[in-house]
PDB file of N, CA and C in Angstrom:
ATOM      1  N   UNK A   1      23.109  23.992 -14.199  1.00  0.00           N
ATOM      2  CA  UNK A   1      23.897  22.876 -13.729  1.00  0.00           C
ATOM      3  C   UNK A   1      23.325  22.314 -12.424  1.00  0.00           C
ATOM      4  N   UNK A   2      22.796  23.073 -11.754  1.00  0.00           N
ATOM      5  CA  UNK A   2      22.556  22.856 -10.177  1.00  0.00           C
ATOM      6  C   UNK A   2      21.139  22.091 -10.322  1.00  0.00           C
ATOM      7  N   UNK A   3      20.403  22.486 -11.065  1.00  0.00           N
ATOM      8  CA  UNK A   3      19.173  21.575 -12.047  1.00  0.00           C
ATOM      9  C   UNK A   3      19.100  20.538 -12.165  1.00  0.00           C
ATOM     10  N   UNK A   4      20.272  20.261 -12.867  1.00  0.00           N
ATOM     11  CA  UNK A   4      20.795  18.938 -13.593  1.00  0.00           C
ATOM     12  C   UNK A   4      21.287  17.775 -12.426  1.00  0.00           C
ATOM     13  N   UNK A   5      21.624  18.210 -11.494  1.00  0.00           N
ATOM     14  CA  UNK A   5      22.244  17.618 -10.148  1.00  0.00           C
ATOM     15  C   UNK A   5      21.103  17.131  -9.510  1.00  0.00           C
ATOM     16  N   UNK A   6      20.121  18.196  -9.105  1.00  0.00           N
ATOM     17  CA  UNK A   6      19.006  17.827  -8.237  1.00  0.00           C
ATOM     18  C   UNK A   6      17.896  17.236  -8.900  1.00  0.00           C
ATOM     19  N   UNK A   7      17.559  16.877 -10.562  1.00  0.00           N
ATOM     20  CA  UNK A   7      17.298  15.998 -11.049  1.00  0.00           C
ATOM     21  C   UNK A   7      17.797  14.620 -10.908  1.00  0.00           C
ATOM     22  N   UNK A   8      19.246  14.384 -11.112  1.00  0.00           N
ATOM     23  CA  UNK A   8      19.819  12.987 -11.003  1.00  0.00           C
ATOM     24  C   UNK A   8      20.012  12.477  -9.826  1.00  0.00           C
ATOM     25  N   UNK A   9      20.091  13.428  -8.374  1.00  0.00           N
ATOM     26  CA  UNK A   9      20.047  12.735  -7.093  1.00  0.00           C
ATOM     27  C   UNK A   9      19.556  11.977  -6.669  1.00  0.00           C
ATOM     28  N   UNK A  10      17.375  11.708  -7.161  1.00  0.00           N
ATOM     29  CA  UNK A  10      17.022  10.771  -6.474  1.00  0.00           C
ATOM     30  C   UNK A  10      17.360   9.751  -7.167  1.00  0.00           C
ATOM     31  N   UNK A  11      17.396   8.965  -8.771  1.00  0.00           N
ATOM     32  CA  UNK A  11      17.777   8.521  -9.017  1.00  0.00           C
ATOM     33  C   UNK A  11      18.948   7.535  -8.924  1.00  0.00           C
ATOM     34  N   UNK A  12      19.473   8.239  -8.315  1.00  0.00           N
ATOM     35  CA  UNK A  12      21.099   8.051  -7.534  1.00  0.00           C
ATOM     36  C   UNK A  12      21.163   7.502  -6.422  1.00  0.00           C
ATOM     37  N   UNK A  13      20.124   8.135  -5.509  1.00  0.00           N
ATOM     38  CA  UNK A  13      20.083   7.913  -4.499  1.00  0.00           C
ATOM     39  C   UNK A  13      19.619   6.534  -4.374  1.00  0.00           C
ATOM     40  N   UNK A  14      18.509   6.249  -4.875  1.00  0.00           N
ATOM     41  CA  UNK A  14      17.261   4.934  -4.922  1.00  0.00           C
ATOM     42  C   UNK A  14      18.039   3.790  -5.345  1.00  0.00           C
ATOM     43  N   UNK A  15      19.255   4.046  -6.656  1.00  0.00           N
ATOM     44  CA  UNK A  15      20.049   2.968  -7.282  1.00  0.00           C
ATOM     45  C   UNK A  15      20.836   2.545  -6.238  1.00  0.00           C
ATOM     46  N   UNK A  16      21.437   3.636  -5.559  1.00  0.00           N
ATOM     47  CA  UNK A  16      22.345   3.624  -4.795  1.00  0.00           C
ATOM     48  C   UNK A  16      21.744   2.414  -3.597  1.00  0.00           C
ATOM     49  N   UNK A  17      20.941   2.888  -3.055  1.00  0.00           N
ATOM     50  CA  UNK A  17      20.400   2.015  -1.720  1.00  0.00           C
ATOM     51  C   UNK A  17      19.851   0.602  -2.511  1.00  0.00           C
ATOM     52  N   UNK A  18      19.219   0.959  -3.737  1.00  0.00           N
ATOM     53  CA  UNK A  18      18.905  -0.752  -4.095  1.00  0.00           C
ATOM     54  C   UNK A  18      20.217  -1.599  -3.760  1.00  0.00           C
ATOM     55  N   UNK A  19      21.605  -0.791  -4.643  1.00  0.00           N
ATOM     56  CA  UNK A  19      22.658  -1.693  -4.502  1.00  0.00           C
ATOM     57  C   UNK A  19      22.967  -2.045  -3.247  1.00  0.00           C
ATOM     58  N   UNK A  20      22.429  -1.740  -2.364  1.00  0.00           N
ATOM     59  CA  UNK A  20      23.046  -1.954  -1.290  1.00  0.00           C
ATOM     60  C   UNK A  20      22.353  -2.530  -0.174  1.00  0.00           C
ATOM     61  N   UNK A  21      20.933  -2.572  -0.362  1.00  0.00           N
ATOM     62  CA  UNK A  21      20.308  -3.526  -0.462  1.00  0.00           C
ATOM     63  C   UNK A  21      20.429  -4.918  -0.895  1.00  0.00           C
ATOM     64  N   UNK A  22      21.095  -5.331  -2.008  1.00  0.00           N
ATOM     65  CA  UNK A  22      20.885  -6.217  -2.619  1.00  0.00           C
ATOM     66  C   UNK A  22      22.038  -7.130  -2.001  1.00  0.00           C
ATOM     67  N   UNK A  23      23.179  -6.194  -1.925  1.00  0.00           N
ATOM     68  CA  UNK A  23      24.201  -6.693  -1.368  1.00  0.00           C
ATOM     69  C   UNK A  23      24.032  -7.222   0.075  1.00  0.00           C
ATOM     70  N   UNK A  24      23.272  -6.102   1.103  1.00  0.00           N
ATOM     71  CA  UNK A  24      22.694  -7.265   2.274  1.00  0.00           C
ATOM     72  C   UNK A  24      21.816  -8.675   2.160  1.00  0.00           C
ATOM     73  N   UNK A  25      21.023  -8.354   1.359  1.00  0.00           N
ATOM     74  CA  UNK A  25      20.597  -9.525   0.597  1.00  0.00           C
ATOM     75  C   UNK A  25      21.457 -10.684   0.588  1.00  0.00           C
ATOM     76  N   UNK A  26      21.810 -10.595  -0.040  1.00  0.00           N
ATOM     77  CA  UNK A  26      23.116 -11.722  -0.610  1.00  0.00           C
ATOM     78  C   UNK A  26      23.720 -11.820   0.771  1.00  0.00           C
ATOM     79  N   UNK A  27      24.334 -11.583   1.356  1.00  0.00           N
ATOM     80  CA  UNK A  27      25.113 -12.156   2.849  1.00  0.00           C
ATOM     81  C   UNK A  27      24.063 -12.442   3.703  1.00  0.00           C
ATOM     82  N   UNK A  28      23.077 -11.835   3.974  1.00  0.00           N
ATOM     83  CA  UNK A  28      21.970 -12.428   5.204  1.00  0.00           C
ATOM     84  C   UNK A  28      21.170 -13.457   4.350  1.00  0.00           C
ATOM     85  N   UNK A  29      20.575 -13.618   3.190  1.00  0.00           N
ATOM     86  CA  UNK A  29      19.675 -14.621   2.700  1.00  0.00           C
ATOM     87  C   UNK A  29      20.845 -15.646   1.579  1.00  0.00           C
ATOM     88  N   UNK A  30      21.265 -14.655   0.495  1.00  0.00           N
ATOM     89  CA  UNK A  30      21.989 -15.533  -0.334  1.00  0.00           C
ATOM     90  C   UNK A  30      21.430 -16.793  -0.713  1.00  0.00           C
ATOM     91  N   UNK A  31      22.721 -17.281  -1.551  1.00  0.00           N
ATOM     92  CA  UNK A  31      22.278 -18.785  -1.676  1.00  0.00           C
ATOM     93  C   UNK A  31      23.352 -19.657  -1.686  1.00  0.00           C
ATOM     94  N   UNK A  32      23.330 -20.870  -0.960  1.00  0.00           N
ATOM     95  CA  UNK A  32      24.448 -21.078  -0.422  1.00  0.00           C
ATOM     96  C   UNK A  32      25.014 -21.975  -1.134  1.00  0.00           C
ATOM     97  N   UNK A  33      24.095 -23.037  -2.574  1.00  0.00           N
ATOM     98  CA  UNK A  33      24.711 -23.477  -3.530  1.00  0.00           C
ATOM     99  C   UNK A  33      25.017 -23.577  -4.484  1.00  0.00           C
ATOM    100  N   UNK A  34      24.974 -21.845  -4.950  1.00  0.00           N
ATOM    101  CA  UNK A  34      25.077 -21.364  -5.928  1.00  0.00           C
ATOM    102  C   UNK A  34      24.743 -21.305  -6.979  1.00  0.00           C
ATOM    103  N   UNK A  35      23.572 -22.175  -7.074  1.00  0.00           N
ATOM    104  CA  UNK A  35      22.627 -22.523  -8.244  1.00  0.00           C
ATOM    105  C   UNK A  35      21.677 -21.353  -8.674  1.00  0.00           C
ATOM    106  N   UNK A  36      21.404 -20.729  -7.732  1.00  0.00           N
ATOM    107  CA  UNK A  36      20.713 -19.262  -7.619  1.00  0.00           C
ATOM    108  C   UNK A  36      21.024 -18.420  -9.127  1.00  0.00           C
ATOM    109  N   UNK A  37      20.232 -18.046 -10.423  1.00  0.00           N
ATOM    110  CA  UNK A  37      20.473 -16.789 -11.165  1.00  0.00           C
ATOM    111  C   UNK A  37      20.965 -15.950 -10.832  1.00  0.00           C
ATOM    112  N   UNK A  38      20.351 -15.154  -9.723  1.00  0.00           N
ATOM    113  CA  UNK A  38      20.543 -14.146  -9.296  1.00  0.00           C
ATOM    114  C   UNK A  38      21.261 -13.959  -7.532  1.00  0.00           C
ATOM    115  N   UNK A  39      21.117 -14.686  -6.941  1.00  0.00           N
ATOM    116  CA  UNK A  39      21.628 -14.916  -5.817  1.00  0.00           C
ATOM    117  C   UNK A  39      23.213 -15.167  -5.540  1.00  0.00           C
ATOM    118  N   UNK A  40      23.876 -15.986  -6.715  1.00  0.00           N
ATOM    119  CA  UNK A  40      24.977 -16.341  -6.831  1.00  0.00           C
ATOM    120  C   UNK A  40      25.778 -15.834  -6.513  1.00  0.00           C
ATOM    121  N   UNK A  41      25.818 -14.571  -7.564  1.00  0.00           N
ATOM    122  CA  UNK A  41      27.413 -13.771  -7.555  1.00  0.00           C
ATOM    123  C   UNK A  41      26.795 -12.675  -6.178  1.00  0.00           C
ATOM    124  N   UNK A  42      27.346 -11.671  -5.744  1.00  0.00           N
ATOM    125  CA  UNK A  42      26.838  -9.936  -5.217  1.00  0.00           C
ATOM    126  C   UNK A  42      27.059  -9.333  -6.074  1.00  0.00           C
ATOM    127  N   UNK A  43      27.446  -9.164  -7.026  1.00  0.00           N
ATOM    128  CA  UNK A  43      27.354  -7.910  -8.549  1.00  0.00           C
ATOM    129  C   UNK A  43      26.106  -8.245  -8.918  1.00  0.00           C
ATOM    130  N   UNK A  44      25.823  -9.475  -9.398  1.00  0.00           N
ATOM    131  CA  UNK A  44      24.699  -9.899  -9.782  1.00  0.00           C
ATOM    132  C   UNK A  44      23.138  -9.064  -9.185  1.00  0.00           C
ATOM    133  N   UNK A  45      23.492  -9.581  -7.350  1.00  0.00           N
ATOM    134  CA  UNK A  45      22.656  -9.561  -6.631  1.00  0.00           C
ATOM    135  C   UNK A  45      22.162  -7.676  -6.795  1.00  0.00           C
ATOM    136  N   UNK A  46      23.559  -7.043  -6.954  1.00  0.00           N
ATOM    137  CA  UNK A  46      23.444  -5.906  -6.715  1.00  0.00           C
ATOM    138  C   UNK A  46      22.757  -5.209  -7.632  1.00  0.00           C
ATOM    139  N   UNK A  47      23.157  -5.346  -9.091  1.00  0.00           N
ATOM    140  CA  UNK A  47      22.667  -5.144 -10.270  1.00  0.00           C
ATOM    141  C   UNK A  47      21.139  -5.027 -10.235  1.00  0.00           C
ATOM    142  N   UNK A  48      20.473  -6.390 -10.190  1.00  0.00           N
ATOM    143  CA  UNK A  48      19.418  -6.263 -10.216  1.00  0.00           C
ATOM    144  C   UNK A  48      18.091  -5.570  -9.043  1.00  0.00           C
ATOM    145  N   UNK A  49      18.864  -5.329  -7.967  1.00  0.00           N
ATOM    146  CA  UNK A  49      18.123  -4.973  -7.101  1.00  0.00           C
ATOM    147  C   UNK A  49      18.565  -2.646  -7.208  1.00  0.00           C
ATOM    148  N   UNK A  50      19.382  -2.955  -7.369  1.00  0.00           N
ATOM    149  CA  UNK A  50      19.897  -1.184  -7.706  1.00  0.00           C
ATOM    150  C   UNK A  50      18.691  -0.953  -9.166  1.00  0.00           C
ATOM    151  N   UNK A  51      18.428  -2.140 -10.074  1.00  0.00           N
ATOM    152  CA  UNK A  51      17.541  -1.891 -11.015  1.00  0.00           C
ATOM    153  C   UNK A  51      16.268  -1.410 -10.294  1.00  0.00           C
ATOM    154  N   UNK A  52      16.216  -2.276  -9.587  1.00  0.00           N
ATOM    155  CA  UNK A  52      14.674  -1.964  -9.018  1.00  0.00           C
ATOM    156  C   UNK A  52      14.508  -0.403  -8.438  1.00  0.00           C
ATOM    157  N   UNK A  53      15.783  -0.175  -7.575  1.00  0.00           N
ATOM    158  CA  UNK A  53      15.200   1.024  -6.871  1.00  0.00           C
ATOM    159  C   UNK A  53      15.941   1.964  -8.240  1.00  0.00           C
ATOM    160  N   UNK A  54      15.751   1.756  -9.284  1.00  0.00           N
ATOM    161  CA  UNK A  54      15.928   3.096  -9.982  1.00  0.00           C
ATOM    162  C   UNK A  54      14.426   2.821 -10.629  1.00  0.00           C
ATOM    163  N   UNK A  55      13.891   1.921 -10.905  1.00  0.00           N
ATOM    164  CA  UNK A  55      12.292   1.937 -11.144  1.00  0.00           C
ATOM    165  C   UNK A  55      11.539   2.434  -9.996  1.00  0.00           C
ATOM    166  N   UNK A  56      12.001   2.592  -8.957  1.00  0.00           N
ATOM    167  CA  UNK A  56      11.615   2.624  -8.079  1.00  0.00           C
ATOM    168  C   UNK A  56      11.247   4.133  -7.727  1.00  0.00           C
ATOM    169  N   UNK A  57      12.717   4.674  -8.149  1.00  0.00           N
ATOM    170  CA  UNK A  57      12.862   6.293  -8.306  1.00  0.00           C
ATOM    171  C   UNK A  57      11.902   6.470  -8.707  1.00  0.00           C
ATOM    172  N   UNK A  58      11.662   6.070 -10.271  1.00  0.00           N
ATOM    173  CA  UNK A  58      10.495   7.083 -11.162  1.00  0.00           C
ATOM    174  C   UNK A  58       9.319   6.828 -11.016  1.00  0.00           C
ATOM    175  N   UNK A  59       8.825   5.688 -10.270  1.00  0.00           N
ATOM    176  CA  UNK A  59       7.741   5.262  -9.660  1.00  0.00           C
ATOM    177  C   UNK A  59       7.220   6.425  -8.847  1.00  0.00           C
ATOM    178  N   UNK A  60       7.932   6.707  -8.118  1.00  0.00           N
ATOM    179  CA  UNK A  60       7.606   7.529  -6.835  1.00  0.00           C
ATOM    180  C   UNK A  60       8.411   8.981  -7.133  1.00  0.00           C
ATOM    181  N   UNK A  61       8.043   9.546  -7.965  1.00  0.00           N
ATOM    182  CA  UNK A  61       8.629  10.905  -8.250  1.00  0.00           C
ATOM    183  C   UNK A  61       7.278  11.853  -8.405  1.00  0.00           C
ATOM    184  N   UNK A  62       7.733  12.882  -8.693  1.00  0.00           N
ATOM    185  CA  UNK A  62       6.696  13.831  -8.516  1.00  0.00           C
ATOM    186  C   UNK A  62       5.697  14.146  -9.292  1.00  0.00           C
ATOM    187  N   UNK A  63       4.154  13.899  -8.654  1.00  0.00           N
ATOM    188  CA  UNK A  63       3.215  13.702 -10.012  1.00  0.00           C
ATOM    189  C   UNK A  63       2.425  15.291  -9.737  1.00  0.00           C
ATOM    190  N   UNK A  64       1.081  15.163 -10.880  1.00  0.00           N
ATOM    191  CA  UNK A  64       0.660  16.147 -10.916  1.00  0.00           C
ATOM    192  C   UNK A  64      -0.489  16.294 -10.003  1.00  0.00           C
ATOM    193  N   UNK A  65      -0.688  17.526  -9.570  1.00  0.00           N
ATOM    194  CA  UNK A  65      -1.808  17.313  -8.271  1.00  0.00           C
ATOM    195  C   UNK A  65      -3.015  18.616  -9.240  1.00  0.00           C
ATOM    196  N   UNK A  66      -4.441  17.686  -8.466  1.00  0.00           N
ATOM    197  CA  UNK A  66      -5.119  18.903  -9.279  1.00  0.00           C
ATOM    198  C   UNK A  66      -5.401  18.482 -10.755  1.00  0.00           C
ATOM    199  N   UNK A  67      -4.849  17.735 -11.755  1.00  0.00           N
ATOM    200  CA  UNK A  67      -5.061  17.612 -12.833  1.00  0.00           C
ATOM    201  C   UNK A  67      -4.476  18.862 -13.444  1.00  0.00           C
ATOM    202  N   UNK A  68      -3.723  20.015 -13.201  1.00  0.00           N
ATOM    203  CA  UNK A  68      -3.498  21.244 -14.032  1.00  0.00           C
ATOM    204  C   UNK A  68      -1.916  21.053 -14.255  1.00  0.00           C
ATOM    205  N   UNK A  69      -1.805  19.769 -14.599  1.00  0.00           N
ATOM    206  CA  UNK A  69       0.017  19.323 -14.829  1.00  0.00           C
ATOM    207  C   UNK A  69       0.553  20.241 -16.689  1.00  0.00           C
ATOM    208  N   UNK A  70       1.574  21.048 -16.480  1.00  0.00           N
ATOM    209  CA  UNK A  70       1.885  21.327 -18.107  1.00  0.00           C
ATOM    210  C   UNK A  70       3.434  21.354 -18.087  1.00  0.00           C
ATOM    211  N   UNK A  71       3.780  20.507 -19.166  1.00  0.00           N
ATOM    212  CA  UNK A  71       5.164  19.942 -19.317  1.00  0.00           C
ATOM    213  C   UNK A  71       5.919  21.798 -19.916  1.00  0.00           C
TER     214      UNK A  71
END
C-alpha cells in the first residue's frame, strides 16, 4: 500500500501545482475578453495546465542510469 502512495505522489504533486499554476495564470495574465479557448473560464485554465504538469511528472521521473535498466 505504502508503494502504491509513493508511486502516485509525484504525479499528484506536479498535477497539483500545474493546477495551480494555471489558476495564477488566469488572474495575473488571463484574458480579459473572453474570447480566449483556454484563458476564459479558471477550470478551463486549470485543467489544461494541471495536464501539463502531469506530463510533466512522467517526463521527469526516474530513468535508467548505466544502460542496466530491468523492468
Amino acid at each position: 500500500m505504502k508503494a502504491i502512495l509513493k508511486k502516485l505522489l509525484r504525479p499528484a504533486l506536479f498535477t497539483l501545482g500545474g493546477a495551480l499554476a494555471g489558476l495564477a495564470y488566469y488572474y495575473l495574465v488571463g484574458c480579459s475578453t473572453g474570447s480566449c479557448a483556454i484563458t476564459s473560464s479558471p477550470f478551463t485554465t486549470m485543467a489544461y495546465v494541471g495536464l501539463i504538469g502531469l506530463l510533466l511528472s512522467t517526463a521527469f521521473g526516474k530513468g535508467c542510469c548505466g544502460g542496466s535498466c530491468r523492468r
